[in-house]
Protein backbone atom coordinates (compact mmCIF):
# COMPACT_ATOMS: atom_id res chain seq x y z
CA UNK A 1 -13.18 -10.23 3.15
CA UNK A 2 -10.43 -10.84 5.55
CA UNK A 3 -7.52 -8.45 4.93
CA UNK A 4 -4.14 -8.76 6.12
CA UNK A 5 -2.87 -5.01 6.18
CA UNK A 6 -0.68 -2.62 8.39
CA UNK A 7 -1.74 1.25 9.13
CA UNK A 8 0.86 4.08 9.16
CA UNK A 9 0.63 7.72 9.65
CA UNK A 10 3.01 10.48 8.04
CA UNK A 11 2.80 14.01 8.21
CA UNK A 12 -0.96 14.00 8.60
CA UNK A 13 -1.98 11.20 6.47
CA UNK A 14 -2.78 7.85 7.09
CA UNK A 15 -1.87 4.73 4.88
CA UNK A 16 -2.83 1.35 4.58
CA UNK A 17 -0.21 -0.88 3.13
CA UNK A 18 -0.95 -3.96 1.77
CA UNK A 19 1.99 -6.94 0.80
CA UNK A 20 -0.25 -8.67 -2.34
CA UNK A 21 2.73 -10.81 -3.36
CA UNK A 22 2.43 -12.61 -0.02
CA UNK A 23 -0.90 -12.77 0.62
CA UNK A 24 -1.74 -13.24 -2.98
CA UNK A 25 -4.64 -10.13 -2.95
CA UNK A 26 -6.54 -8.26 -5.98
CA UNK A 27 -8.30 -4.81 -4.71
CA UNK A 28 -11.17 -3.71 -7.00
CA UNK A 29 -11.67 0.00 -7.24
CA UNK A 30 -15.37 -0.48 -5.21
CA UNK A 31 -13.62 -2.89 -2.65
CA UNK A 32 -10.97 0.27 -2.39
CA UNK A 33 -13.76 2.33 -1.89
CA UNK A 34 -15.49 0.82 0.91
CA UNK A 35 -12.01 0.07 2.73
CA UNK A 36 -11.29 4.00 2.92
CA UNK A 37 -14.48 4.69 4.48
CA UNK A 38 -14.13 5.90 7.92
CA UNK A 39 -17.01 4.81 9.40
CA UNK A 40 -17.47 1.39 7.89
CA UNK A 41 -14.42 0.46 7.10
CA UNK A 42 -10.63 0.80 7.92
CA UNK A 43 -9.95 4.84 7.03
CA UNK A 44 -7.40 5.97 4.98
CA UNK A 45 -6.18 8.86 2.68
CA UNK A 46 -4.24 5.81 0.43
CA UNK A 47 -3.61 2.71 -0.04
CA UNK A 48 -0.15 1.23 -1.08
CA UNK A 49 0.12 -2.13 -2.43
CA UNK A 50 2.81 -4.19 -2.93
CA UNK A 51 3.21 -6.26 -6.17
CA UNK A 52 5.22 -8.36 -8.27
CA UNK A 53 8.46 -6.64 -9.72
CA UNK A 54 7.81 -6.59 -13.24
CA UNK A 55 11.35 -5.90 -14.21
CA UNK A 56 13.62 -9.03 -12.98
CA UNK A 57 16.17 -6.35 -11.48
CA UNK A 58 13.69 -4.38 -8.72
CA UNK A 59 12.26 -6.46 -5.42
CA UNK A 60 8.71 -5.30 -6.20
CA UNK A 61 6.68 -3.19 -7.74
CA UNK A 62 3.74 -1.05 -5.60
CA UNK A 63 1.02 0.96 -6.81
CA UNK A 64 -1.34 4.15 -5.02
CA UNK A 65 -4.63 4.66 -4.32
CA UNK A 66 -6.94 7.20 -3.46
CA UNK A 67 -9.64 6.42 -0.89
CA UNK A 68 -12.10 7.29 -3.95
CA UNK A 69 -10.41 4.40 -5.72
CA UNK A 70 -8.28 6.52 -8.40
CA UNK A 71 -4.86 5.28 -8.83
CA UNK A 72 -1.81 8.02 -8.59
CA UNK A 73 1.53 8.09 -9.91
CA UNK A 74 3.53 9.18 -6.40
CA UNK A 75 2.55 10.63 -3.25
CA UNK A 76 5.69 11.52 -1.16
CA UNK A 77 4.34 11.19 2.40
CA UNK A 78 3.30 7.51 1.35
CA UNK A 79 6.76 6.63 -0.48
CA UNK A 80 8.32 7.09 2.94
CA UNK A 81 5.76 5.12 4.72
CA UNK A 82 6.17 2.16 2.05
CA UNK A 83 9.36 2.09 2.68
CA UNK A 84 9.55 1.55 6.40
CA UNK A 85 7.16 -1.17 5.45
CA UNK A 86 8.85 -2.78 3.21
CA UNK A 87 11.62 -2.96 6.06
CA UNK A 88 9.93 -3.86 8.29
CA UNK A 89 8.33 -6.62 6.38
CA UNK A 90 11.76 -8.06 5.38
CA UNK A 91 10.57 -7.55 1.21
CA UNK A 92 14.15 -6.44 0.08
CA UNK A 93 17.49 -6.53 1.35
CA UNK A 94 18.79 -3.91 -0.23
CA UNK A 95 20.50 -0.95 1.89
CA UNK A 96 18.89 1.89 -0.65
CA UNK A 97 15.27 1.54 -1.66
């Protein structure tokens, strides 16, 4: 599988950040799994993936995962991590995120 991704570090975690409206990308829980691994695959604490907005108003939508594959509701460390990415990936214009 050939993942386009970008790797940050915050207060002692690491995050993998993933833009799935772009690159058009569905992450089973196993395939989650085997990504966190840090021997076999890339290492992280969680994964942050960008969606689709489902409300017409927002720029996107993202969702958190545990490198057991568990999905969380927030995780401060990553929030501020996401949203350097999301700069830096030119996904909103917005001033405030």
């Amino acid at each position: 599988m050939l993942l386009n991704f970008s790797k940050m570090h915050g207060l002692g975690n690491d995050f993998v950040m993933v833009d799935a409206v772009s690159n058009n990308v569905f992450l089973s829980k196993d395939q989650i799994i085997k990504l966190a691994d840090r021997h076999t695959g890339i290492g992280f604490d969680q994964l942050l993936m960008v969606e689709s907005p489902y409300d017409p108003d927002l720029d996107f939508h993202y969702r958190i995962f545990n490198s057991d594959g568990s999905e969380v509701e927030n995780c401060g460390n990553g929030a501020r991590c996401f949203a350097k990415f999301v700069r830096m990936k030119g996904l909103s214009n917005r001033y405030r995120l």
